[in-house]
N, C-alpha and C. Protein backbone atom coordinates (compact mmCIF):
# COMPACT_ATOMS: atom_id res chain seq x y z
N UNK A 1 7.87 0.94 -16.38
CA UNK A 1 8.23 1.27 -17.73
C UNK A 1 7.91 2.75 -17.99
N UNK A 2 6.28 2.79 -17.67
CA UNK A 2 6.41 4.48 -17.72
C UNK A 2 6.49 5.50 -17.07
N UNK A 3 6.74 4.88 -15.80
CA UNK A 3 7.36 5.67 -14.96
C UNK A 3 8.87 6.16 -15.02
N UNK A 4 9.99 5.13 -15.21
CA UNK A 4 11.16 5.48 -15.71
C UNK A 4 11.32 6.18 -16.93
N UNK A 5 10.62 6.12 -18.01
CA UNK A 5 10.85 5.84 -19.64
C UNK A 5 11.44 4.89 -20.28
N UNK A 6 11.40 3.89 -19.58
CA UNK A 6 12.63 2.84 -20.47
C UNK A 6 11.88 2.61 -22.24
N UNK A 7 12.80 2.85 -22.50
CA UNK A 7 12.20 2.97 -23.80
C UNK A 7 11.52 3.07 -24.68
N UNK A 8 10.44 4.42 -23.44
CA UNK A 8 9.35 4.90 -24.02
C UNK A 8 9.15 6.93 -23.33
N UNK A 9 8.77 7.25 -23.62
CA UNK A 9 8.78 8.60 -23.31
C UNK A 9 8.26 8.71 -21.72
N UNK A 10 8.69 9.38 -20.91
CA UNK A 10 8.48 8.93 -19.79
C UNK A 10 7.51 10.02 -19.35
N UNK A 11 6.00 8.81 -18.70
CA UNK A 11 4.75 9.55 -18.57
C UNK A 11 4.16 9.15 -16.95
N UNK A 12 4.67 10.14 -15.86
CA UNK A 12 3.62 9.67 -14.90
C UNK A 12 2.14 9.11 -14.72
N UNK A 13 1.65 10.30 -15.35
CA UNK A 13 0.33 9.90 -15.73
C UNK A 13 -0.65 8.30 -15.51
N UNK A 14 0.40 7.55 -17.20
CA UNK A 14 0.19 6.61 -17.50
C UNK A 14 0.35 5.85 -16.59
N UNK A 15 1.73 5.74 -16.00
CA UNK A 15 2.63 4.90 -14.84
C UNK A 15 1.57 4.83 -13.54
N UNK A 16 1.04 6.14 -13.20
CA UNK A 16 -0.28 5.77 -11.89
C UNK A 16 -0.99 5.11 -12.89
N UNK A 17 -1.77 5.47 -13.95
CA UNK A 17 -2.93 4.89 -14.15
C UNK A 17 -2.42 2.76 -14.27
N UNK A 18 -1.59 2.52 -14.64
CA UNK A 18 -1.18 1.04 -14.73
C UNK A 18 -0.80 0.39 -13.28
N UNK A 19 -0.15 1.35 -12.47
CA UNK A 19 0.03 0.94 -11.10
C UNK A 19 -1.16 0.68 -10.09
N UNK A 20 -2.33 1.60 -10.42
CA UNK A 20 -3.64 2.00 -9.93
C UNK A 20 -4.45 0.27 -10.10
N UNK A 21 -4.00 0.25 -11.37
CA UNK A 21 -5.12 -1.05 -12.03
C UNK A 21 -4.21 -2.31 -11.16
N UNK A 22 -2.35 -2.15 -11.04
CA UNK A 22 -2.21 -3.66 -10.77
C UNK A 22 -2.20 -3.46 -8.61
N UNK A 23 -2.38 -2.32 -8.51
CA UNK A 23 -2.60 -1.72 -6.65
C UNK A 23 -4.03 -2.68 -6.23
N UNK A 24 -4.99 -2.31 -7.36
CA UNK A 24 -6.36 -2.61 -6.81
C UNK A 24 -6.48 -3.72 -6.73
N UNK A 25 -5.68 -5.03 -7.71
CA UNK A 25 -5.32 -5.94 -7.53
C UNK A 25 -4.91 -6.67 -6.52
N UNK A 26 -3.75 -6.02 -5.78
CA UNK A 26 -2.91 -7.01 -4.77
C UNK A 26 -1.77 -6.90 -5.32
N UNK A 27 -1.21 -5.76 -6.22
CA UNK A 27 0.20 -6.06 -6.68
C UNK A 27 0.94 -5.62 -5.58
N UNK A 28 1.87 -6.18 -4.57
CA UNK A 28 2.63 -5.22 -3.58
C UNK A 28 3.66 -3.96 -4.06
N UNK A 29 3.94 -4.77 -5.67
CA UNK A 29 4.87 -3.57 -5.77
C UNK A 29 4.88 -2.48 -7.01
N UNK A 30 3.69 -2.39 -6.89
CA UNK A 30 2.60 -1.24 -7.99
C UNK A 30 2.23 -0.78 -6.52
N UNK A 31 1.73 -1.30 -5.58
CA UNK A 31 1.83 -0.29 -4.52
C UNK A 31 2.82 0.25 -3.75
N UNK A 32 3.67 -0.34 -3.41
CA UNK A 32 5.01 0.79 -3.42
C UNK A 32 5.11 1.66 -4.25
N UNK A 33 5.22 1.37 -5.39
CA UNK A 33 5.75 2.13 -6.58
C UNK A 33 4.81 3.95 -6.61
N UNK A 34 3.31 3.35 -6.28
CA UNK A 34 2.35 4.37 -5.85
C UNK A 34 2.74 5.26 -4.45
N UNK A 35 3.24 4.41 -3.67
CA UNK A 35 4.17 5.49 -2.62
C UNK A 35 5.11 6.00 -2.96
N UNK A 36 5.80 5.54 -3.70
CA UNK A 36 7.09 5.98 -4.36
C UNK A 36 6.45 7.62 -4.89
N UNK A 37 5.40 7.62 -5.25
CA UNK A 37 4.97 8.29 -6.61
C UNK A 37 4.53 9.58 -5.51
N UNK A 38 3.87 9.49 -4.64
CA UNK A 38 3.34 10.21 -3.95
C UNK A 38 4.22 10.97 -2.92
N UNK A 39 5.32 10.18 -2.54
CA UNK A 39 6.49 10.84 -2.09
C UNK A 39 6.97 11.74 -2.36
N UNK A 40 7.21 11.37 -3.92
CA UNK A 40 9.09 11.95 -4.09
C UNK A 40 7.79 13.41 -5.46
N UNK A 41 6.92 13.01 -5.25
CA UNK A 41 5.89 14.03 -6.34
C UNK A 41 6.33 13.94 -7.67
N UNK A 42 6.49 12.48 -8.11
CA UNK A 42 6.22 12.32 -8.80
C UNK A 42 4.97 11.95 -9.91
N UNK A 43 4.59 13.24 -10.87
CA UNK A 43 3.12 13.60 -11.30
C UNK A 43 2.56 13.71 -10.58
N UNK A 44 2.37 14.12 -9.22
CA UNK A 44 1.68 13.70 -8.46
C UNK A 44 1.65 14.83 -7.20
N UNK A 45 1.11 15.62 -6.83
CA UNK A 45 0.69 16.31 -5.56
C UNK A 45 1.48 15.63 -4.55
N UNK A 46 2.82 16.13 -3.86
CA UNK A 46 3.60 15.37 -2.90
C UNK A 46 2.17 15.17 -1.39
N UNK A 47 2.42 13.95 -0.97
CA UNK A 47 1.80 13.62 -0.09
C UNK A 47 1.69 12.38 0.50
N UNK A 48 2.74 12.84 1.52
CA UNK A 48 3.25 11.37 2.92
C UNK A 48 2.25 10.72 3.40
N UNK A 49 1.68 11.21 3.57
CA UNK A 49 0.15 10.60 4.45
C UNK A 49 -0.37 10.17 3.13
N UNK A 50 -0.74 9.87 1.98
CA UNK A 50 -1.14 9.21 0.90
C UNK A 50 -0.19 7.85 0.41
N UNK A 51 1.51 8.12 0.53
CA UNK A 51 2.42 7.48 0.47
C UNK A 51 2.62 6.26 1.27
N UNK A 52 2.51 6.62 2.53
CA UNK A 52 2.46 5.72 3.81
C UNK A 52 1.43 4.82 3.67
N UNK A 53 0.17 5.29 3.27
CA UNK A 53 -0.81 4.10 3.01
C UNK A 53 -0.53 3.01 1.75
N UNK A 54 -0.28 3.42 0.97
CA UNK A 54 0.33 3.05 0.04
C UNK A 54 0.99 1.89 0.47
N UNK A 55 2.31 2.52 1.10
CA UNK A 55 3.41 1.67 1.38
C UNK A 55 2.81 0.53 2.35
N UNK A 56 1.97 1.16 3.72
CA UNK A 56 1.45 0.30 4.64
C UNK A 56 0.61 -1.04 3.84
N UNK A 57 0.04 -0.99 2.69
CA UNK A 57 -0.70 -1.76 2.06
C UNK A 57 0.14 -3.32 1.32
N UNK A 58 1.37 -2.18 0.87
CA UNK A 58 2.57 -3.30 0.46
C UNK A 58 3.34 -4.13 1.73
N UNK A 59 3.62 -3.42 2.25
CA UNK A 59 4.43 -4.01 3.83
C UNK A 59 4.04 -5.06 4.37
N UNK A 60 2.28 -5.02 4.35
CA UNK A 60 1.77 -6.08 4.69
C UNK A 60 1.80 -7.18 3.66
N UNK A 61 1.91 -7.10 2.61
CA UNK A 61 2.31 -8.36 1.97
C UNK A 61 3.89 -8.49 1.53
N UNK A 62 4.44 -8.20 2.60
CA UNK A 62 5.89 -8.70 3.12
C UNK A 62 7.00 -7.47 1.91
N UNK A 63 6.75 -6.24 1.44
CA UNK A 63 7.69 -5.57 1.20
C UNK A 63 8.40 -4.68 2.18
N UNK A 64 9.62 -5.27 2.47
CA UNK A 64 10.46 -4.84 3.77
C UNK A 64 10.70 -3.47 3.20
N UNK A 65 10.98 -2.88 2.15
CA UNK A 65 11.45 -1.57 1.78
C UNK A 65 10.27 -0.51 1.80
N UNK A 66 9.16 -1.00 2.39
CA UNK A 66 7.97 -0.22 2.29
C UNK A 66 7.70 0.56 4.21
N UNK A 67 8.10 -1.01 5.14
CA UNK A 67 8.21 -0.30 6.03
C UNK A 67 9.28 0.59 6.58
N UNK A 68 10.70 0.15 5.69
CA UNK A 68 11.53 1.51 5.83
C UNK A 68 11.46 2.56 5.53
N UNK A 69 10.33 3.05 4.29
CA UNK A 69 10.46 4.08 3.81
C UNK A 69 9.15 4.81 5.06
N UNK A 70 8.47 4.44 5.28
CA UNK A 70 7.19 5.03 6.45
C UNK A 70 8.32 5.39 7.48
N UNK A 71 9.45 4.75 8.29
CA UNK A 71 9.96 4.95 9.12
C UNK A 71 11.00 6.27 8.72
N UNK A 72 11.07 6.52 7.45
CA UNK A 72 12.04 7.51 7.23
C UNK A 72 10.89 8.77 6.69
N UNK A 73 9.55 8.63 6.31
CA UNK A 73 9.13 10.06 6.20
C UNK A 73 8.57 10.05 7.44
N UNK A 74 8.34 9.16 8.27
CA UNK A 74 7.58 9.87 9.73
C UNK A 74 8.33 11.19 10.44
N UNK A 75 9.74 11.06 9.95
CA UNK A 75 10.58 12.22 10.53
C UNK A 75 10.13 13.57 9.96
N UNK A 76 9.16 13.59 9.20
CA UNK A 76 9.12 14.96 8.28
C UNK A 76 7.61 15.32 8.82
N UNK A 77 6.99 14.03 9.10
CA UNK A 77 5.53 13.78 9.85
C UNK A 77 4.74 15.34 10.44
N UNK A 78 3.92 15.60 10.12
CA UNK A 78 3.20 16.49 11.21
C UNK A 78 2.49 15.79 12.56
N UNK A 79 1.96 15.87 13.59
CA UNK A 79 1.64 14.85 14.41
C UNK A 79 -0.14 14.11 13.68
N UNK A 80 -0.41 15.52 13.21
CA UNK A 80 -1.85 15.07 12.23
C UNK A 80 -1.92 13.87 11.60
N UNK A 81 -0.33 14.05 10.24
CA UNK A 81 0.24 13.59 9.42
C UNK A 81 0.17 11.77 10.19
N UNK A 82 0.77 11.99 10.99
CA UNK A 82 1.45 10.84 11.90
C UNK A 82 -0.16 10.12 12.47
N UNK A 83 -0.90 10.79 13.07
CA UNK A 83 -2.41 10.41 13.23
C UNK A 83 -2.84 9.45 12.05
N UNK A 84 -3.18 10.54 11.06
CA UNK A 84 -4.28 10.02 9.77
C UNK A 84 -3.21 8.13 9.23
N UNK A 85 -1.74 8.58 9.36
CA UNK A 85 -1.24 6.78 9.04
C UNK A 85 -1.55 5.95 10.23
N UNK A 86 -1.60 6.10 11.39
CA UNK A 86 -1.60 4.81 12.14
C UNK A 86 -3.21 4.66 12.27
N UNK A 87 -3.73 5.67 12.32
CA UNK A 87 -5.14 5.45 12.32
C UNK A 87 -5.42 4.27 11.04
N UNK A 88 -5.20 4.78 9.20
CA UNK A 88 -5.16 3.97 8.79
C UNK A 88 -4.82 2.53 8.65
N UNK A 89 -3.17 2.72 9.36
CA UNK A 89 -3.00 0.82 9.82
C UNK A 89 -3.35 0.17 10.47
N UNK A 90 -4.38 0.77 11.47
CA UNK A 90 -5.05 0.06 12.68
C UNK A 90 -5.92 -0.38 12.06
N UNK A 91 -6.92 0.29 10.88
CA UNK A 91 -8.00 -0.15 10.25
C UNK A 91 -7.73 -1.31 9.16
N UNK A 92 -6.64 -1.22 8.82
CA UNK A 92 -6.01 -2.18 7.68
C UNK A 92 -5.82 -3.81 9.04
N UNK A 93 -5.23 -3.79 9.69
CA UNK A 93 -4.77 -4.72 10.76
C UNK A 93 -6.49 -5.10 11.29
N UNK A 94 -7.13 -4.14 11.83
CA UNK A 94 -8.72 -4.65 12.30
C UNK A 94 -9.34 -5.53 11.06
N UNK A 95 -9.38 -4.95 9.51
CA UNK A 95 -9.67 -5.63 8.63
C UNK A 95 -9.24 -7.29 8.30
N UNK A 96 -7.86 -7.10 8.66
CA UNK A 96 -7.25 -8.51 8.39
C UNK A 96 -7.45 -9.44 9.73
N UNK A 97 -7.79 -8.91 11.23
CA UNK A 97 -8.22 -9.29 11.91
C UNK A 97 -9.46 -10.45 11.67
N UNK A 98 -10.71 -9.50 11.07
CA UNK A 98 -11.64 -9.86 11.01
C UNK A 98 -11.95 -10.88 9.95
N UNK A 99 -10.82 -10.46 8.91
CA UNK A 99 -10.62 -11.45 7.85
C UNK A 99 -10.64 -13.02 7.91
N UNK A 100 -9.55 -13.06 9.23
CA UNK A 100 -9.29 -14.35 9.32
C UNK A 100 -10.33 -15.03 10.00
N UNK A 101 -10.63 -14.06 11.25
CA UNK A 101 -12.16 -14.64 12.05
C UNK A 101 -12.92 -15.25 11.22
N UNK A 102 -13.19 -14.58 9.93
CA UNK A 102 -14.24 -15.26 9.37
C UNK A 102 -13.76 -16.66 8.21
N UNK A 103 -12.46 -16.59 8.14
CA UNK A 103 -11.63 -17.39 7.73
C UNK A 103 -11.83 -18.71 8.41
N UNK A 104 -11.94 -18.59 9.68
CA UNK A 104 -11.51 -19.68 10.78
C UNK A 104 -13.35 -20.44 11.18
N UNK A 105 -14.03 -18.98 10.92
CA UNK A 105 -15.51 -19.51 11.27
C UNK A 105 -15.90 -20.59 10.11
N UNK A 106 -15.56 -20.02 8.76
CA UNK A 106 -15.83 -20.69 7.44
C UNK A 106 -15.03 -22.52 7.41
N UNK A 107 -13.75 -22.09 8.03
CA UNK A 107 -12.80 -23.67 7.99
C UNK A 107 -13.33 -24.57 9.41
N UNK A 108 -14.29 -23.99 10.07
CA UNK A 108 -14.88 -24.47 11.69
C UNK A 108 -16.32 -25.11 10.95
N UNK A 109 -17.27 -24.49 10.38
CA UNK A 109 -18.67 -24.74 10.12
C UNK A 109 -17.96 -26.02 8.41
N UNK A 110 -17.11 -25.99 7.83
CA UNK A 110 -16.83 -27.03 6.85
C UNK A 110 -16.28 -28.19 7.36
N UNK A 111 -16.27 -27.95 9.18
CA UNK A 111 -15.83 -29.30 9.51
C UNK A 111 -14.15 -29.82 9.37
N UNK A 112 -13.60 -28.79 9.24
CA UNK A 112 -12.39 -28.37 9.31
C UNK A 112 -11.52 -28.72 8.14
N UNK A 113 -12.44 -28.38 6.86
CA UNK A 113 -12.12 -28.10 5.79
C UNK A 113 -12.87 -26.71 4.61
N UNK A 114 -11.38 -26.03 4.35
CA UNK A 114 -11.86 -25.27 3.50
C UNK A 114 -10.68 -24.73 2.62
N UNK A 115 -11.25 -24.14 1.28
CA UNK A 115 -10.67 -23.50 0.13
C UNK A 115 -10.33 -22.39 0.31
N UNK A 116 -10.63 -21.85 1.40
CA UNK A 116 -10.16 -20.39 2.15
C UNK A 116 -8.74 -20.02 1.86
């Protein structure tokens, strides 16, 4: 809403600060929208390597337009650039790794039940 202006004066600002609150959440597509933002510089200090995480964060909860857009700024990539994202998705992927480990330890010690 306030990112476009739909029928309100149109305020980046605001638009991160509401995307920020539903990102920290788990919203997938307040985090796109935050790559979106960081991309195209909107309000925002342009920055791919900020974008990509972003996007990498949504992708994983199944937004297909998040890993197209990583595949289309990697072309603009510095190799640094290109470093600091996969480094980050390796750590995102190790996290969810470990996630489940302890997922599986928790549904193993309940006797092969859990609310997990």
């Amino acid at each position: 809403m306030y990112k476009k202006g739909d029928g309100i004066p149109q305020d980046y600002a605001e638009a991160m600060k509401w995307f920020l609150l539903a990102a920290t959440q788990g919203d997938r597509d307040a985090q796109y929208n935050i790559g979106q933002m960081y991309y195209y510089e909107e309000g925002v200090t342009k920055n791919i390597v900020e974008a990509c995480k972003w996007w990498i964060m949504a992708g994983h909860q199944n937004n297909e337009y998040a890993w197209i857009n990583i595949k289309i700024a990697r072309r603009e990539m510095t190799s640094e650039q290109s470093f600091a994202v996969d480094k980050f998705g390796m750590e995102r992927e190790m996290h969810a790794i470990q996630l489940g480990d302890y997922i599986q330890v928790v549904h193993n010690d309940m006797g092969g039940f859990s609310t997990v």
